[in-house]
C-alpha atoms as a PDB file:
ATOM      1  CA  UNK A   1      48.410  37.666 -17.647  1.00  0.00           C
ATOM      2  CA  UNK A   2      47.697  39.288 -20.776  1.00  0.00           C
ATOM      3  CA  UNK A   3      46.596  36.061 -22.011  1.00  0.00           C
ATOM      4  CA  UNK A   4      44.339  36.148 -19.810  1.00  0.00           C
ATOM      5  CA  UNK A   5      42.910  39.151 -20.166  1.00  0.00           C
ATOM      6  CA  UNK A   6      42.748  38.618 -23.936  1.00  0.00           C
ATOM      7  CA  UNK A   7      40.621  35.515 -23.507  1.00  0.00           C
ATOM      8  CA  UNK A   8      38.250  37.515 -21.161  1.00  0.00           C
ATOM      9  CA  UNK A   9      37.863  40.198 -23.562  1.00  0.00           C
ATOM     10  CA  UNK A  10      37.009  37.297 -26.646  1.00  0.00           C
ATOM     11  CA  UNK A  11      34.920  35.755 -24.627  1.00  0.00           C
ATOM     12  CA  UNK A  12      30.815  35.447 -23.814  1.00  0.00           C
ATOM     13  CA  UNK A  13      31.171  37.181 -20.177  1.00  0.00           C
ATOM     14  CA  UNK A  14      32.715  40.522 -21.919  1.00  0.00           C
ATOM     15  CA  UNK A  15      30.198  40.334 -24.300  1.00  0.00           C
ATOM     16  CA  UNK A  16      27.435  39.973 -22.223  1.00  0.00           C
ATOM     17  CA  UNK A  17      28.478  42.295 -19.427  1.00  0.00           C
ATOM     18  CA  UNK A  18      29.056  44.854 -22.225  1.00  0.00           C
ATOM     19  CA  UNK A  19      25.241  44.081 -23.286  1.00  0.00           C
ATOM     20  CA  UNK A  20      23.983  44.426 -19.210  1.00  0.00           C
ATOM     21  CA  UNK A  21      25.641  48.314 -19.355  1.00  0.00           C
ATOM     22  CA  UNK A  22      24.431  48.831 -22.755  1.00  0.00           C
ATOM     23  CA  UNK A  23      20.921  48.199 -21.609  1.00  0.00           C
ATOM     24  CA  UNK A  24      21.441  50.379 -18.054  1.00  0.00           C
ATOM     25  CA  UNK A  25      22.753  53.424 -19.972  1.00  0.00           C
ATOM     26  CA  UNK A  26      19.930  53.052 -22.511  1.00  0.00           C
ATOM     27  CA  UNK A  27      16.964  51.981 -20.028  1.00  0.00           C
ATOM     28  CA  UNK A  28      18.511  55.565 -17.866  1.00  0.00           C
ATOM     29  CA  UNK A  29      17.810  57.131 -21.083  1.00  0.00           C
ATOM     30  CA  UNK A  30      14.354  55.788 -21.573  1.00  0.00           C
ATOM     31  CA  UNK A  31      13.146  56.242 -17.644  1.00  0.00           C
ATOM     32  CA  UNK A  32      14.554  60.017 -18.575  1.00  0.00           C
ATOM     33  CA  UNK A  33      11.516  60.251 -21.446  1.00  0.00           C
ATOM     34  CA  UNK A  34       9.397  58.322 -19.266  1.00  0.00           C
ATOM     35  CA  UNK A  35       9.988  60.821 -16.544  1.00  0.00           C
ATOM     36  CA  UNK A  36       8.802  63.378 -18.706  1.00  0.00           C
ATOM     37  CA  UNK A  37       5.353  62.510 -18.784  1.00  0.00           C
ATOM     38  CA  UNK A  38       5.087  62.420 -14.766  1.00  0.00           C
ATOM     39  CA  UNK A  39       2.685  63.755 -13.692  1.00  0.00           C
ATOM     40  CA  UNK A  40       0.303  63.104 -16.281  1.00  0.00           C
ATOM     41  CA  UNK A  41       0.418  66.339 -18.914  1.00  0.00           C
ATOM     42  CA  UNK A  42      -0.546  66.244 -22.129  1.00  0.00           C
ATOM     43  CA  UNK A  43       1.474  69.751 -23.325  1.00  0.00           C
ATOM     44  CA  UNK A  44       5.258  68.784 -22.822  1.00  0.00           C
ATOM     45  CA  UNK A  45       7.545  67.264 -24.842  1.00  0.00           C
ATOM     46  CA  UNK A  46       6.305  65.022 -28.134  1.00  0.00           C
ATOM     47  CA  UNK A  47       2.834  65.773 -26.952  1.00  0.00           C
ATOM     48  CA  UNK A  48       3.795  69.428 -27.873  1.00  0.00           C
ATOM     49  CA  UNK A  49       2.783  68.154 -31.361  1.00  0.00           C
ATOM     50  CA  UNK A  50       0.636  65.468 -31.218  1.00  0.00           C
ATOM     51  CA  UNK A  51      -2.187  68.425 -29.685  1.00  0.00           C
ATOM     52  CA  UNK A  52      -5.068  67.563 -32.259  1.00  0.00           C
ATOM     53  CA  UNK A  53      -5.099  63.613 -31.150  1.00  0.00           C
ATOM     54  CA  UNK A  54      -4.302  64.654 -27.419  1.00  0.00           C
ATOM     55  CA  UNK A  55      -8.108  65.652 -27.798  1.00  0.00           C
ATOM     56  CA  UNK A  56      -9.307  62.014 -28.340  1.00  0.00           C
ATOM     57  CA  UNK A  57      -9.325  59.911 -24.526  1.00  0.00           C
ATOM     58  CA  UNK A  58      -8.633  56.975 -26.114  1.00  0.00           C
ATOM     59  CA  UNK A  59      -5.575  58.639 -27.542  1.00  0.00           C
ATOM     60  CA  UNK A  60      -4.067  59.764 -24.198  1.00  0.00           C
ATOM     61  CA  UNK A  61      -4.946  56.172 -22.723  1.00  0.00           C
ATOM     62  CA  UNK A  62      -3.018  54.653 -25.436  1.00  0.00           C
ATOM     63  CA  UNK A  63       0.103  56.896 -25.388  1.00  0.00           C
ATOM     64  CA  UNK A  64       0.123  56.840 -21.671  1.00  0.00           C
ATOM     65  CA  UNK A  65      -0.242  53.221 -21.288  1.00  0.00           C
ATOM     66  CA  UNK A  66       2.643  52.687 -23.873  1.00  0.00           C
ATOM     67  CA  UNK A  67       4.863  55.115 -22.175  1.00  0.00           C
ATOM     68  CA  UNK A  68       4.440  53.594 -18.793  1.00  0.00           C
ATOM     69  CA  UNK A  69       4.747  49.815 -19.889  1.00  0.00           C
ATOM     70  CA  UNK A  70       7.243  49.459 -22.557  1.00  0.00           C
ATOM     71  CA  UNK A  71       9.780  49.984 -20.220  1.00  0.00           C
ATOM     72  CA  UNK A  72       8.637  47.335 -17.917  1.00  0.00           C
ATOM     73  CA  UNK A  73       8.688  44.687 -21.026  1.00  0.00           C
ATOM     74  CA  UNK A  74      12.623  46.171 -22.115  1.00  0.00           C
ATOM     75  CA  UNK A  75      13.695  44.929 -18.335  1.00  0.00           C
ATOM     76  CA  UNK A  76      12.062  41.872 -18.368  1.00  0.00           C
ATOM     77  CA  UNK A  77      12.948  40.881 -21.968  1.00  0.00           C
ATOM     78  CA  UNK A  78      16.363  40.977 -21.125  1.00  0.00           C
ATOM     79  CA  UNK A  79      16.286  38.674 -18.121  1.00  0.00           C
ATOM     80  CA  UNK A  80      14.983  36.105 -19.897  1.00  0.00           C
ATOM     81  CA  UNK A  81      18.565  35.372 -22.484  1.00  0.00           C
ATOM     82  CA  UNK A  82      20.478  34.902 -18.994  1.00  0.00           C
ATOM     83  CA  UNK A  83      21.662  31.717 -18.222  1.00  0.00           C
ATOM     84  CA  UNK A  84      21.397  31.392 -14.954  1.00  0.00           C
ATOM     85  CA  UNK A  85      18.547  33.307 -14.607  1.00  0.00           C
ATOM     86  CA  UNK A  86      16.521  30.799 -16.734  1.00  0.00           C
ATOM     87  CA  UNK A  87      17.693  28.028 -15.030  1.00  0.00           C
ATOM     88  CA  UNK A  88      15.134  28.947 -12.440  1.00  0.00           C
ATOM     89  CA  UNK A  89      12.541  27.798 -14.077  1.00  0.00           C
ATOM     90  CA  UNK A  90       9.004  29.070 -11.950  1.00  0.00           C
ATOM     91  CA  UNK A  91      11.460  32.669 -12.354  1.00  0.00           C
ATOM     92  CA  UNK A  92      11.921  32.460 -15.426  1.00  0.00           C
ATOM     93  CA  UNK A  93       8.660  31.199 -16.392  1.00  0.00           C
ATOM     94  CA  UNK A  94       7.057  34.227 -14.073  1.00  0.00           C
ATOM     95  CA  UNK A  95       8.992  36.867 -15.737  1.00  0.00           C
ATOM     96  CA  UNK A  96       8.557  35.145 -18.959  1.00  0.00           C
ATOM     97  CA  UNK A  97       4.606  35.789 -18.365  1.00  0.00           C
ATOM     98  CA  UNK A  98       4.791  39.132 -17.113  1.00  0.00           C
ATOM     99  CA  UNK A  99       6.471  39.719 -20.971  1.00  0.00           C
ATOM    100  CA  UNK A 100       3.880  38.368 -22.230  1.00  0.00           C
ATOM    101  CA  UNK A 101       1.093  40.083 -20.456  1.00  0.00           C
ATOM    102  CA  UNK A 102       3.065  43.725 -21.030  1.00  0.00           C
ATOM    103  CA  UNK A 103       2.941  43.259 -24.190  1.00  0.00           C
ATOM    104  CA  UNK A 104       0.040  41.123 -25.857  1.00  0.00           C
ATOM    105  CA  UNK A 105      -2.090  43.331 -23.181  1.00  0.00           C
ATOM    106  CA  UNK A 106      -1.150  46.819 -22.932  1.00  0.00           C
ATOM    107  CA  UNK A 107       2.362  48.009 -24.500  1.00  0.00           C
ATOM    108  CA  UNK A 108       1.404  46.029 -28.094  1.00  0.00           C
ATOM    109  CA  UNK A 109      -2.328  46.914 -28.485  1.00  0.00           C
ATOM    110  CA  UNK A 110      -1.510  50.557 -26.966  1.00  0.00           C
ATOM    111  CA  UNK A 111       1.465  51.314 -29.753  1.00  0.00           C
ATOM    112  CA  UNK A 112      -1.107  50.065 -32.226  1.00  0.00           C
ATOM    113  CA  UNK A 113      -3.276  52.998 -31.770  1.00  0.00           C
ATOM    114  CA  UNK A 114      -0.769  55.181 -31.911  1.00  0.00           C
ATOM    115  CA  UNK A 115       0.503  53.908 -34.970  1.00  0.00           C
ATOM    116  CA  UNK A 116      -2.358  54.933 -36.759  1.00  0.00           C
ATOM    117  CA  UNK A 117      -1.856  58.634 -35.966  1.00  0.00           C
ATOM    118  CA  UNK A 118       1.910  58.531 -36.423  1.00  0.00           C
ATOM    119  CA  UNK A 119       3.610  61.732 -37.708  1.00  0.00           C
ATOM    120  CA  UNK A 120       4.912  61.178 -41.345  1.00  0.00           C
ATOM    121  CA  UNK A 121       1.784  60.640 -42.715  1.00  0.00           C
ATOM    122  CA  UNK A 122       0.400  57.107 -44.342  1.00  0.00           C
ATOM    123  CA  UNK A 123       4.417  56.085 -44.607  1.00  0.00           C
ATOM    124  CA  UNK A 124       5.080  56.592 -40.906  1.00  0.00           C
ATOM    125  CA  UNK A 125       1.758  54.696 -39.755  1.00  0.00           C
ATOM    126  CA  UNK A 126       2.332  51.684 -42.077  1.00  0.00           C
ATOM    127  CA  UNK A 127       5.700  50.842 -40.616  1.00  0.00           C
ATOM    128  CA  UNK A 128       4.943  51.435 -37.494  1.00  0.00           C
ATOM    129  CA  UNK A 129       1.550  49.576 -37.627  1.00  0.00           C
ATOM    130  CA  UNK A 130       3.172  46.469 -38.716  1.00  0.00           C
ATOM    131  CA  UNK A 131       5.913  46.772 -36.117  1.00  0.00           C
ATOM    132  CA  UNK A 132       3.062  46.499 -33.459  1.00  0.00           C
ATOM    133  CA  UNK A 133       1.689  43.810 -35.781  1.00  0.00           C
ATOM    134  CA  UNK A 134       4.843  42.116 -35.711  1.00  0.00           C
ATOM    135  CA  UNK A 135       5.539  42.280 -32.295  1.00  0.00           C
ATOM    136  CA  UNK A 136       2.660  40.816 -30.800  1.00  0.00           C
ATOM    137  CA  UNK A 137       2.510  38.364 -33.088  1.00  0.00           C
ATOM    138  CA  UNK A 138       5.955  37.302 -32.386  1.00  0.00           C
ATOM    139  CA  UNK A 139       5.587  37.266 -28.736  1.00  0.00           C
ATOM    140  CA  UNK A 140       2.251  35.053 -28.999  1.00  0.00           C
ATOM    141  CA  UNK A 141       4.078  32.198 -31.016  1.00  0.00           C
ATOM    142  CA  UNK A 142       7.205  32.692 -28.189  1.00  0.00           C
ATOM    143  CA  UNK A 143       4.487  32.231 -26.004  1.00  0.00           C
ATOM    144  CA  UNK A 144       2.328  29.315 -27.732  1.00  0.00           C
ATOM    145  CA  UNK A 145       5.966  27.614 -28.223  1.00  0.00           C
ATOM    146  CA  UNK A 146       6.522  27.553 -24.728  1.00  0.00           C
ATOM    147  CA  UNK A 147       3.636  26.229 -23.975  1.00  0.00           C
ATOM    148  CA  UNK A 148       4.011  23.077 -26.504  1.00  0.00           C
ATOM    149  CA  UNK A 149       8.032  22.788 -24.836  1.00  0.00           C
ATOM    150  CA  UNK A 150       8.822  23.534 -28.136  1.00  0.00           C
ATOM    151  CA  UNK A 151      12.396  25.447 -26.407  1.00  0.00           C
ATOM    152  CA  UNK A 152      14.281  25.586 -29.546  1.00  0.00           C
ATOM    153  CA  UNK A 153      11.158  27.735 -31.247  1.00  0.00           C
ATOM    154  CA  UNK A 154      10.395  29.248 -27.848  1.00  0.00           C
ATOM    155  CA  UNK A 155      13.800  30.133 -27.951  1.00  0.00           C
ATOM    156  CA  UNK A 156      13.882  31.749 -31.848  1.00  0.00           C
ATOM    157  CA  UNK A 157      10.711  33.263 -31.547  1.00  0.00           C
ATOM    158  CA  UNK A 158      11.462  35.314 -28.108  1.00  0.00           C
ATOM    159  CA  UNK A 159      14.994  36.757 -29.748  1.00  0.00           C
ATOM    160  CA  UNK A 160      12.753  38.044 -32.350  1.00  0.00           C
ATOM    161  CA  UNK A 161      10.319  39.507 -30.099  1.00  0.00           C
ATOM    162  CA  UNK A 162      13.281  41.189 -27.931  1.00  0.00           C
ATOM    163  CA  UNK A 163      14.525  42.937 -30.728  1.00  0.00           C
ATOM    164  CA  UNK A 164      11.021  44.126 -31.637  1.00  0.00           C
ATOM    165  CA  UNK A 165      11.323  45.216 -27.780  1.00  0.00           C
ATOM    166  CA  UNK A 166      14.667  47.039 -28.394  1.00  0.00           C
ATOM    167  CA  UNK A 167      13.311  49.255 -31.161  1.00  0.00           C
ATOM    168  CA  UNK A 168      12.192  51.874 -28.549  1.00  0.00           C
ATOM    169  CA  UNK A 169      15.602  52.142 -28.277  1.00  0.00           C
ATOM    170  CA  UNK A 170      17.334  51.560 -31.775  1.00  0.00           C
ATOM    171  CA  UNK A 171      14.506  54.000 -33.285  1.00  0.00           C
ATOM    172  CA  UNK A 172      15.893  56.447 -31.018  1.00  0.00           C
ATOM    173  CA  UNK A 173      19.431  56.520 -31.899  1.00  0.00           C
ATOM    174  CA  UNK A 174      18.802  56.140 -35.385  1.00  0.00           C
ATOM    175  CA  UNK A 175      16.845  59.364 -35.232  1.00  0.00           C
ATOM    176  CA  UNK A 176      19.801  61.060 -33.502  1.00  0.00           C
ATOM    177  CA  UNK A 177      22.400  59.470 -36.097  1.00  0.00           C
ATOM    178  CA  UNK A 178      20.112  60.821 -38.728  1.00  0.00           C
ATOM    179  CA  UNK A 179      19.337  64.141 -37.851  1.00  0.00           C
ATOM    180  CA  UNK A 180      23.264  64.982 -36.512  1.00  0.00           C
ATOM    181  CA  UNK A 181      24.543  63.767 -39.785  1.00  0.00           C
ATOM    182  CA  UNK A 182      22.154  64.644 -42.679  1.00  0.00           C
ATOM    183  CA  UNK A 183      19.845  67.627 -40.764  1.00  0.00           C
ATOM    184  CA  UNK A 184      16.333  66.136 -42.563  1.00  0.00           C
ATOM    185  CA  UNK A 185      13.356  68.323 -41.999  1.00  0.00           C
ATOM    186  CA  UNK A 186      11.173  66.450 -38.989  1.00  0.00           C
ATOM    187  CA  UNK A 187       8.960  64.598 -40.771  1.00  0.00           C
ATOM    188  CA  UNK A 188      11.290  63.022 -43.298  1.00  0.00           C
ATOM    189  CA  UNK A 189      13.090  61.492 -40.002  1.00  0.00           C
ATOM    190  CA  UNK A 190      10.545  60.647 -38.832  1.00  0.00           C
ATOM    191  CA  UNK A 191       9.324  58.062 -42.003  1.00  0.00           C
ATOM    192  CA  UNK A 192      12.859  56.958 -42.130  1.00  0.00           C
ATOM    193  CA  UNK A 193      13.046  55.741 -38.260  1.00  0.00           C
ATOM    194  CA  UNK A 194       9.869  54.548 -38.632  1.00  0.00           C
ATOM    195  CA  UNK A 195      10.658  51.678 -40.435  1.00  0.00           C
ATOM    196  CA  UNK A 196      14.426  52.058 -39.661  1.00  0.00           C
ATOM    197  CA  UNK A 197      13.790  51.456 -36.192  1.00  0.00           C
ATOM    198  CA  UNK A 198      13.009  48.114 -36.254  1.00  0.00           C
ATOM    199  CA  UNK A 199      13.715  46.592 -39.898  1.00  0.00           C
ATOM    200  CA  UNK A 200      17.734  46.117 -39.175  1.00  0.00           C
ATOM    201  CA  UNK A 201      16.498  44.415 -35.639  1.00  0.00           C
ATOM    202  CA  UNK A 202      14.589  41.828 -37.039  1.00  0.00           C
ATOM    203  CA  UNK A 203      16.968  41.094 -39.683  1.00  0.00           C
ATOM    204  CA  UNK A 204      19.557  40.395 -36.790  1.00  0.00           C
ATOM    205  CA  UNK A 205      17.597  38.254 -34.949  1.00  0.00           C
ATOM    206  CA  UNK A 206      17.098  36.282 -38.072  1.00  0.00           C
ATOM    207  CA  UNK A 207      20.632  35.965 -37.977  1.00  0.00           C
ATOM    208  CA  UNK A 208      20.607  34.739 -34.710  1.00  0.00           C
ATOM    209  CA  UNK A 209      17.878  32.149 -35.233  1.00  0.00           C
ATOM    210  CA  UNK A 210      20.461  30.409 -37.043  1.00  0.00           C
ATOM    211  CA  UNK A 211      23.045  30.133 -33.844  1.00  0.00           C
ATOM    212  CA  UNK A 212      23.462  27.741 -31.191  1.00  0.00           C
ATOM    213  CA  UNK A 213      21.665  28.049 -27.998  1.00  0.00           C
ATOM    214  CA  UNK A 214      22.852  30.889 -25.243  1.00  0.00           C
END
């Protein structure tokens, strides 16, 4: 029995199970901040100090449209590393395309925009600039390898995009980490998580470009 359970715990299903409630607790977390901004206000929460761009529309049509979508492409990133849910293929291939579209057409151009007026200063809207840059860019070739059946590319260039994905919520607890442990004034945090956020992701899923297929 305990043999048993010790090969359960070593093995893929633990780890990915562990991943599924991972992503639930941290996807409550983000609908939480999403949830915020409903209905549409543009004086609560990290609006409170963003009031000077809040004045420019296409501002508040970029920050709302990233808010409301980035979610959407967290939920349906994930999908798309299950087994058995890419063994349906039109699924997985639908999904796959709603990824796509999130991104390359709202959440990616939209956090763009707001990279440029990111708090920090010149710092701040570099790093975040390029991981917009980044991320589009990565889910395009994911994209463009799929469509050349190129899976073992496809494959590389989608774990890359993902963890682009997951730095809504990496950024985040990096922050936290940060300001519980060393009590920076705001804007120092936020230059560090701005490129802290997302430079340790893609250097993992470099790593895993390297492993077998999941």
């Amino acid at each position: 029995m305990l043999k048993n359970i010790t090969m359960f715990l070593a093995g893929k299903k633990w780890a990915y199970w562990s991943l599924i409630l991972l992503l639930a607790f941290f996807s409550y977390l983000m609908l939480e901040i999403t949830l915020q901004y409903v209905p549409m206000r543009f004086d609560v929460a990290f609006l409170k100090i963003k009031q000077s761009q809040v004045q420019l529309p296409f501002y508040r049509v970029a920050f709302y449209v990233h808010v409301y979508t980035s979610m959407l492409a967290l939920l349906a990133g994930f999908t798309q590393f299950n087994k058995k849910f890419r063994s349906n293929s039109s699924v997985h291939r639908n999904v796959g395309k709603l990824y796509v579209a999130v991104i390359l057409g709202l959440s990616g151009p939209s956090g763009f925009i707001m990279a440029l007026f990111a708090n920090g200063g010149f710092s701040s809207q570099i790093g975040f600039s390029l991981l917009a840059i980044f991320w589009m860019t990565s889910t395009l070739q994911a994209f463009r390898s799929a469509k050349n059946k190129d899976f073992i590319q496809h494959r590389n260039w989608m774990i890359l995009s993902y963890a682009l994905t997951l730095s809504a919520v990496t950024l985040r607890l990096w922050k936290m980490g940060i300001v519980w442990a060393f009590q920076p004034p705001p804007m120092d945090a936020y230059r560090i998580v701005a490129w802290l956020g997302w430079v340790p992701n893609l250097l993992v899923a470099f790593l895993l470009w390297k492993k077998k297929p999941f």
